[in-house]
Protein backbone atom coordinates (compact mmCIF):
# COMPACT_ATOMS: atom_id res chain seq x y z
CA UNK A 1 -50.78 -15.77 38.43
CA UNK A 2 -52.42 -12.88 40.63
CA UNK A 3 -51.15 -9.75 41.74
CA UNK A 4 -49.63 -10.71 44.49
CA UNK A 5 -47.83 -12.97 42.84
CA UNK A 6 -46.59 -10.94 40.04
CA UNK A 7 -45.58 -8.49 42.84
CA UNK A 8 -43.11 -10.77 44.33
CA UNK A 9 -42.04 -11.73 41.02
CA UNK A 10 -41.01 -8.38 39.92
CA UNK A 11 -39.53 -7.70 43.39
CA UNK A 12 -37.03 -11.22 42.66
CA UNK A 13 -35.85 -9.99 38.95
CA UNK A 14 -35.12 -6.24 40.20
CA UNK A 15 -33.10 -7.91 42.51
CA UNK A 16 -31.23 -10.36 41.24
CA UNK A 17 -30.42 -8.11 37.95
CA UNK A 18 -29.18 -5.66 40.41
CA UNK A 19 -26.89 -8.23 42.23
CA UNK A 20 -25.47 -9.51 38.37
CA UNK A 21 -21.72 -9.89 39.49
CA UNK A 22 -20.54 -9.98 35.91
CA UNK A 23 -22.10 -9.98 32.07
CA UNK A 24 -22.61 -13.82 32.11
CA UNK A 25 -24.94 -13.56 35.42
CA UNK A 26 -26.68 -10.75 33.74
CA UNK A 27 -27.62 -12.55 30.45
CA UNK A 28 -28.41 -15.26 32.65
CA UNK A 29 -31.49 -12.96 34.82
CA UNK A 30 -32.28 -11.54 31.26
CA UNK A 31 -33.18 -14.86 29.49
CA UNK A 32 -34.56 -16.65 32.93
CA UNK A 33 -36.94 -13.71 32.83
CA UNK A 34 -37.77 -12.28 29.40
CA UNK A 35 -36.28 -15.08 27.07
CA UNK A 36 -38.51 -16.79 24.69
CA UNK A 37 -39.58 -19.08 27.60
CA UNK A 38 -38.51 -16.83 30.28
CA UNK A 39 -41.09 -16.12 33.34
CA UNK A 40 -42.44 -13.04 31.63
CA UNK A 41 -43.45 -14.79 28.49
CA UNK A 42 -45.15 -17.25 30.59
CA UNK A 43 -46.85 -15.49 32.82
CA UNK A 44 -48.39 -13.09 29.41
CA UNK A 45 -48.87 -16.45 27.46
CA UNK A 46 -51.13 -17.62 30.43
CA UNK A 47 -52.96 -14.04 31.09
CA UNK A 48 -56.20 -15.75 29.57
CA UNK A 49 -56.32 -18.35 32.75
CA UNK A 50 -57.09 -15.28 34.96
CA UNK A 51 -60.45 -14.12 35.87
CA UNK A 52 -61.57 -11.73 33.96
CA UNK A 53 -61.85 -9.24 36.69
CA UNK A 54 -58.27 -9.44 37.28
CA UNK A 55 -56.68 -9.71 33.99
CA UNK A 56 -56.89 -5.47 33.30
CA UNK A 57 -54.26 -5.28 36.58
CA UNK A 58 -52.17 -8.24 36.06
CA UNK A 59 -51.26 -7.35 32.65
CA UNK A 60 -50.63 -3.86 32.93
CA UNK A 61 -48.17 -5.32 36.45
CA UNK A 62 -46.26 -7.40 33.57
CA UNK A 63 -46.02 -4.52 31.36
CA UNK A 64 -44.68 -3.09 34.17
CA UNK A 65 -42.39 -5.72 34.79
CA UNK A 66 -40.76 -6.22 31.89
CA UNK A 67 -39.59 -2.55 31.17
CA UNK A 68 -38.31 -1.97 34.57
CA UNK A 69 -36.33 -5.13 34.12
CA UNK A 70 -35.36 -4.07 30.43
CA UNK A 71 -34.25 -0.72 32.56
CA UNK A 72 -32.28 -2.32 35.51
CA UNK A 73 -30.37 -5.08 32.69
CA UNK A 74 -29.15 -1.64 30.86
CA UNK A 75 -28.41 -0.15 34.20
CA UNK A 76 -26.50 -2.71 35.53
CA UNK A 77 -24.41 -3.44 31.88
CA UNK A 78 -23.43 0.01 31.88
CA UNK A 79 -22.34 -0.13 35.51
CA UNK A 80 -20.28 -3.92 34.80
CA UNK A 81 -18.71 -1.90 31.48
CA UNK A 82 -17.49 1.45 33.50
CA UNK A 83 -16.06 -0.42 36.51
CA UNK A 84 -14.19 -2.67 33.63
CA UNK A 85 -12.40 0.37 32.17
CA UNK A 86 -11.69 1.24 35.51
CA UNK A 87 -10.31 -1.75 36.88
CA UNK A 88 -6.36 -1.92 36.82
CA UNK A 89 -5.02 -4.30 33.58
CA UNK A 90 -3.96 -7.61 35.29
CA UNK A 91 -0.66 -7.62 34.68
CA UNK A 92 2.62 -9.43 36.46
CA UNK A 93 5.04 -7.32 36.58
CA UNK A 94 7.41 -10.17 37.73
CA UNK A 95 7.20 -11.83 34.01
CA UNK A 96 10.56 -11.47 31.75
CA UNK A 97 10.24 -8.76 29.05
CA UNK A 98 9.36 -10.59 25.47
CA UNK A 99 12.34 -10.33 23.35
CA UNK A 100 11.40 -9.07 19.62
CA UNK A 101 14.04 -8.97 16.68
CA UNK A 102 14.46 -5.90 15.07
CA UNK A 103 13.07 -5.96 11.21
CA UNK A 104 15.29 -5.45 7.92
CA UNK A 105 14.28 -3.59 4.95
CA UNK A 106 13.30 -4.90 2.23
CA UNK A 107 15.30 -5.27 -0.98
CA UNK A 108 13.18 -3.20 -3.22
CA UNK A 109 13.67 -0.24 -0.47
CA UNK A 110 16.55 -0.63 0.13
CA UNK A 111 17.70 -0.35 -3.89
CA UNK A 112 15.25 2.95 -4.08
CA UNK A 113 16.53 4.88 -0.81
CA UNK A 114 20.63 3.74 -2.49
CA UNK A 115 19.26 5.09 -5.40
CA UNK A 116 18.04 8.38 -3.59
CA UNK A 117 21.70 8.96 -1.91
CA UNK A 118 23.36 8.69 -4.80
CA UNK A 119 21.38 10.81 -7.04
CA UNK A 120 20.81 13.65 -4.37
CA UNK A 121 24.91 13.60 -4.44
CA UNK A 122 24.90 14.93 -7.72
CA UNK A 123 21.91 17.60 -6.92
CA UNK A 124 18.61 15.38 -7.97
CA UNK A 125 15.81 15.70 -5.87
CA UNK A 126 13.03 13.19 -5.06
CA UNK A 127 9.60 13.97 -7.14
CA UNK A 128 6.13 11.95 -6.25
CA UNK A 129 3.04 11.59 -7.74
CA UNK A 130 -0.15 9.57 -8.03
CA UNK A 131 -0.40 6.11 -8.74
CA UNK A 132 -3.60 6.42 -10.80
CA UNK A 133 -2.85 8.25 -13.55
CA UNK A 134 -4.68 10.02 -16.70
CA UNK A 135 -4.15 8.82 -20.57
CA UNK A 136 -2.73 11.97 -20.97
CA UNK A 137 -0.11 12.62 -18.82
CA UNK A 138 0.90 8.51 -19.32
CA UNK A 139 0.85 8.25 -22.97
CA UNK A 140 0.14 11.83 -24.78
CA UNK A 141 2.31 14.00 -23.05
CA UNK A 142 5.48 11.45 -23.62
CA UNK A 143 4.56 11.68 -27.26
CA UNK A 144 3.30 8.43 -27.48
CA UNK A 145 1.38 7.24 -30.37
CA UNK A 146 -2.40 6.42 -30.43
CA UNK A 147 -1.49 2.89 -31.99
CA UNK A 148 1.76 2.35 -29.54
CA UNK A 149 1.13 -1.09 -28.03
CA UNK A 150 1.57 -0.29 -24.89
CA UNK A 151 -1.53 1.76 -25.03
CA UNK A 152 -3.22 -1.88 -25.82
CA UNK A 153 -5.58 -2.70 -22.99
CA UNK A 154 -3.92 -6.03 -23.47
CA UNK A 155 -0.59 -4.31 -21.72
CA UNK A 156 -2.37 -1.35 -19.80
CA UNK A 157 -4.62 -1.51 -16.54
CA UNK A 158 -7.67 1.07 -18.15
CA UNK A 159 -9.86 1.94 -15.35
CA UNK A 160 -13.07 4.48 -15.79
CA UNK A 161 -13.05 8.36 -17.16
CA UNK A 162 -9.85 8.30 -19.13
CA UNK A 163 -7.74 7.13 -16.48
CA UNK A 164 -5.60 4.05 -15.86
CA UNK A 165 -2.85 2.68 -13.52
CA UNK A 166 0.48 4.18 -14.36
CA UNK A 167 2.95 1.93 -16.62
CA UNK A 168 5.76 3.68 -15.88
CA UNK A 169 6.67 7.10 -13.47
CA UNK A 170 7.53 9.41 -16.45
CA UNK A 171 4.70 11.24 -15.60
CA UNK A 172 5.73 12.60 -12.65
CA UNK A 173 8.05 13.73 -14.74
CA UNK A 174 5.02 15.78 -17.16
CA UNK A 175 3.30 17.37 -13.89
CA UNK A 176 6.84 18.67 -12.42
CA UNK A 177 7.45 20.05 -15.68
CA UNK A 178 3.68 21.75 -16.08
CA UNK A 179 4.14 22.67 -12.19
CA UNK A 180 7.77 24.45 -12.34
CA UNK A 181 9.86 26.38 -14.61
CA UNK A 182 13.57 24.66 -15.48
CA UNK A 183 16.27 24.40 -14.22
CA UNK A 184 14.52 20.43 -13.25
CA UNK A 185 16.61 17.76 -11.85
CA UNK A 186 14.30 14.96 -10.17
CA UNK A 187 14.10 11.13 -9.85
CA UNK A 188 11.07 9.67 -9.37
CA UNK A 189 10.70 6.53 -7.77
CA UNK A 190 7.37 4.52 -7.46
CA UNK A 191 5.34 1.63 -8.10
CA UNK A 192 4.31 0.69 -11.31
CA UNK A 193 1.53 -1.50 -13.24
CA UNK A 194 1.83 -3.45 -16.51
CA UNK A 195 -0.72 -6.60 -18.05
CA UNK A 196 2.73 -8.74 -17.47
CA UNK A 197 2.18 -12.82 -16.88
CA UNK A 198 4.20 -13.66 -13.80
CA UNK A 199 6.65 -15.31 -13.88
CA UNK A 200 10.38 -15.34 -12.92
CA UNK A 201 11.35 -11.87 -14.48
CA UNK A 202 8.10 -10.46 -14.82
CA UNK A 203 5.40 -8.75 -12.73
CA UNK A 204 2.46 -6.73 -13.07
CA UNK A 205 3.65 -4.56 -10.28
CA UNK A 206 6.63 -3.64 -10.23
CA UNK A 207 8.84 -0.50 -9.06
CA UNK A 208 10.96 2.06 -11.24
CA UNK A 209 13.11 4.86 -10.91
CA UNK A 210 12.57 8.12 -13.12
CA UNK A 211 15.14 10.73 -13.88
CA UNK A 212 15.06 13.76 -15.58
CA UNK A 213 17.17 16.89 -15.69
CA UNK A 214 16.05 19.75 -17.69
CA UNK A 215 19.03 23.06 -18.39
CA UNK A 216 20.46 25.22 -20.58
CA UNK A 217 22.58 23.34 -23.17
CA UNK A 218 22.50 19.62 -21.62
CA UNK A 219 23.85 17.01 -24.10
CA UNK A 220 24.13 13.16 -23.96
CA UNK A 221 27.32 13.64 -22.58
CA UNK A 222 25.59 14.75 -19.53
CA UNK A 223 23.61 11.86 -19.34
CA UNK A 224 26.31 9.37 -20.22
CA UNK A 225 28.46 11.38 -17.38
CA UNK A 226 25.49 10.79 -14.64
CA UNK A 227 24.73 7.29 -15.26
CA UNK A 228 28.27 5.79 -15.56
CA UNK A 229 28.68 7.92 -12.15
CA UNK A 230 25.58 6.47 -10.59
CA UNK A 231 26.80 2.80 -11.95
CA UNK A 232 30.26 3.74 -10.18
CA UNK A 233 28.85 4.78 -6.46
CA UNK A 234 26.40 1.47 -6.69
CA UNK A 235 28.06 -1.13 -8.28
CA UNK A 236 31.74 -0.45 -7.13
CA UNK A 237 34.23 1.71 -8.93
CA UNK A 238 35.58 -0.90 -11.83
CA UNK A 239 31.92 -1.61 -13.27
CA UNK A 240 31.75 -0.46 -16.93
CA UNK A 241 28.99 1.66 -18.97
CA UNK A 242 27.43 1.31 -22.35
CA UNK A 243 24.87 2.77 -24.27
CA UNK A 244 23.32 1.26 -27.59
CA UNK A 245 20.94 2.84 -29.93
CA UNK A 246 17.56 2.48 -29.33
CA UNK A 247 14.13 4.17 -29.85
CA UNK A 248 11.95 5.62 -27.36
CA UNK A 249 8.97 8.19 -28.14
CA UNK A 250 9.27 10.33 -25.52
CA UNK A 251 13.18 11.08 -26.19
CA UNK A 252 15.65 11.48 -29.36
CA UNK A 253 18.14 9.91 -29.18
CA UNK A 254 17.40 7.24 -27.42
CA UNK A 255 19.87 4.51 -26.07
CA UNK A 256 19.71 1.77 -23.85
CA UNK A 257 22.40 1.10 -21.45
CA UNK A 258 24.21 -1.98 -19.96
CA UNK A 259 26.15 -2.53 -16.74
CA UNK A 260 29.42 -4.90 -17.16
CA UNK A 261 28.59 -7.72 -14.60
CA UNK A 262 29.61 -7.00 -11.29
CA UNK A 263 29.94 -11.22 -10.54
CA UNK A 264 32.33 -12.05 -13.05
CA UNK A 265 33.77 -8.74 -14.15
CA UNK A 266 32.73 -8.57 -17.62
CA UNK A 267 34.34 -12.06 -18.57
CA UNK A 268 30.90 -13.77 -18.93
CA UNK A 269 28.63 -15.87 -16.42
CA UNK A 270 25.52 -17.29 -15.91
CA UNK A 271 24.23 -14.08 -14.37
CA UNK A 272 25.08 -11.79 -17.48
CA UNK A 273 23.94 -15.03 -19.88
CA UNK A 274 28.06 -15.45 -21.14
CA UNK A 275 27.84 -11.95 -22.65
CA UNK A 276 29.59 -10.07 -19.80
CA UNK A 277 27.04 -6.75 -19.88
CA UNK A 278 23.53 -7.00 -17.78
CA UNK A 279 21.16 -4.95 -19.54
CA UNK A 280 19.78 -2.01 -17.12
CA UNK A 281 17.01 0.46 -18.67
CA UNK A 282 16.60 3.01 -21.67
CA UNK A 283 17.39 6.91 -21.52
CA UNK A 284 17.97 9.28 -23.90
CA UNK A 285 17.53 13.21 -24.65
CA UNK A 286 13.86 14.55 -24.28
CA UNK A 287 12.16 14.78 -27.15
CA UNK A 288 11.22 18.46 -28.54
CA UNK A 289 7.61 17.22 -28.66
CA UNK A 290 7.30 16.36 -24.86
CA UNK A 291 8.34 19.88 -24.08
CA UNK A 292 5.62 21.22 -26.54
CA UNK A 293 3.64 19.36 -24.49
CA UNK A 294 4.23 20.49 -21.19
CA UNK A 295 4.66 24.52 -21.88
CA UNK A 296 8.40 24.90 -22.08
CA UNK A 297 9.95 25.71 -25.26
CA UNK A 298 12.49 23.54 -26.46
CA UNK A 299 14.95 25.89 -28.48
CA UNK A 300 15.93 27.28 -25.05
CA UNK A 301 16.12 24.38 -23.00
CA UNK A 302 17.18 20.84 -23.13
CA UNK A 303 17.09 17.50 -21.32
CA UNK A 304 17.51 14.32 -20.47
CA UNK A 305 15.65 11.26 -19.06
CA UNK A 306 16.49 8.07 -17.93
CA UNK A 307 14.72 5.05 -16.36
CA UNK A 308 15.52 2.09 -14.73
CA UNK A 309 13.73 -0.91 -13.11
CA UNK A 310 14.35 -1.26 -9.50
CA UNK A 311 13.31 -4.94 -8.83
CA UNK A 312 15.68 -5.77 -11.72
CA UNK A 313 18.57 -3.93 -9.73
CA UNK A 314 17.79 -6.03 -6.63
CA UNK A 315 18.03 -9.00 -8.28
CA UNK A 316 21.43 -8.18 -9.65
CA UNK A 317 23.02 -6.69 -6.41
CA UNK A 318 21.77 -9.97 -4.34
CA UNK A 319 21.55 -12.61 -6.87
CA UNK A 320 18.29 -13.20 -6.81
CA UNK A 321 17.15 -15.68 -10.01
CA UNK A 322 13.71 -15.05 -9.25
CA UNK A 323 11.46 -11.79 -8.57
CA UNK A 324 8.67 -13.62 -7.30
CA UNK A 325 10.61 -13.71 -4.16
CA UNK A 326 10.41 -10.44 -3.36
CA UNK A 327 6.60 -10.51 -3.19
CA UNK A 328 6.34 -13.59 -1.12
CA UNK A 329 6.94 -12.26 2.28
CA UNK A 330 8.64 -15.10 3.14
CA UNK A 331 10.57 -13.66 6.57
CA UNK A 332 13.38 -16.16 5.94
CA UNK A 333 14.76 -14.84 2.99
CA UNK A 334 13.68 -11.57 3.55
CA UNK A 335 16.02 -11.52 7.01
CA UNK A 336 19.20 -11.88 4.54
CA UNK A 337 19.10 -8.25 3.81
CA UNK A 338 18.96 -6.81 7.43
């Protein structure tokens, strides 16, 4: 190829990159002219077929060549993008609207923000804190032993630098205590993480709800008072309370308490297992040694803390047999609860 040749040719691929109507026509002139077998390539590959004499000028024309063309393909792309974004959307404004069902809340949320109301009725407010928590404020603080088992990495998530996934969400209780003199009356609702198989009561992630309420002279008769109130405003007014004995390290006394079934009204059922009490969570009055813990002296104030599972309340309210469900996302049985 001579000169002149080349001359026209770099003349045609100006041109027709120019005149690129859209991105497809532009790849098109960009691999007919510098693609592995485009024009260009060719006419370098064969730059040892012309005369000597010639071949200085002819290859410095193809240099030439292919940069302005590189130049003019990003010219032109730029141009094809900007009118794009300026172009009106293509839209017909004669179509009908699309019609889109409003959601429903899930079960789990809609137990917690129950929970909330009720609580906040009897002065409680709502307390948050992280999910990853440290050893400390998870297991020391709440005056749990260094050979408890559910400091086993067999029941805890451990992750790096003394810190872990929290098993419960008494310790946002710790951090409002180290973070604010009593009077303290919080619940504390969150996820939580336990080493737990799955299966149809069970879950390694799972939601609770923390209270605590730290005064002047509060007894278990306080306690007993809020949670048979709570049990009352959630469960209707003729469900029944009780507590049992029970042990917990982070308070003393402890008790665990029981709801009387709500489906067959305490006469026994498949739901309450023939016993006519569903079992609920464990509370109790906060150990001296947590408040040693957390700065405040325990001869001049007192407590108590309760805890309950919300994915087991759920289950109870809407008779649900099985709390994989609730982590399914299936949108058919999640649209009873709307």
């Amino acid at each position: 190829m001579n000169i002149e040749e080349l001359t026209r040719l770099q003349a045609q691929a100006l041109d027709e990159a120019q005149g690129a109507a859209d991105a497809a026509a532009l790849e098109a002139v960009r691999i007919r002219y510098l693609g592995r077998n485009g024009l260009l390539p060719a006419v370098m590959k064969d730059l040892k077929l012309v005369p000597p004499a010639e071949r200085p000028a002819v290859g410095r024309l193809a240099n030439e060549l292919k940069h302005a063309l590189q130049a003019r393909l990003e010219a032109r792309q730029a141009a094809l993008a900007a009118a794009a974004a300026a172009a009106p959307p293509e839209f017909d404004f004669t179509l009908p609207g699309r019609w889109r069902p409003l959601g429903s809340q899930h079960p789990v949320s809609l137990v917690i923000e129950r929970a909330t109301e009720i609580f906040r009725t009897l002065g409680f407010t709502v307390a948050d804190g992280p999910d990853i928590e440290t050893v400390f404020h998870n297991f020391t603080a709440l005056n749990t032993p260094e050979e408890h088992p559910s400091r086993s990495p067999s029941d805890t998530f451990y992750l790096q630098d003394d810190l872990l996934l929290r098993t419960q969400t008494s310790p946002v209780q710790i951090r409002v205590m180290q973070s604010q003199p009593p009077p303290i009356r919080i619940i504390a609702p969150g996820r939580c993480y336990r080493r737990d198989t799955t299966d149809a009561t069970h879950s390694a992630n799972f939601h609770q709800i923390e209270g605590l309420y730290v005064d002047r002279a509060v007894s278990l008769a306080d306690l007993k008072g809020d949670v048979a109130y709570f049990a009352r405003q959630l469960m209707g007014p003729d469900v029944r309370v009780r507590f049992r004995p029970h042990f917990f390290p982070f308070t003393e006394p402890s008790v665990e308490y029981d709801f009387s079934c709500h489906v067959c009204g305490g006469k026994g059922c498949r739901l309450c297992k023939q016993s006519g009490w569903i079992e609920i969570s464990g509370a109790g009055l906060v150990n001296p040694r947590v408040f040693e813990h957390v700065g405040i002296d325990p001869e001049q104030w007192q407590g108590y803390a309760f805890g309950m599972g919300v994915e087991r309340i759920a289950m109870i309210l809407y008779g649900i047999n099985d709390i994989r469900q609730l982590y399914e996302n299936d949108v058919r049985f999640l649209a009873q609860f709307g």
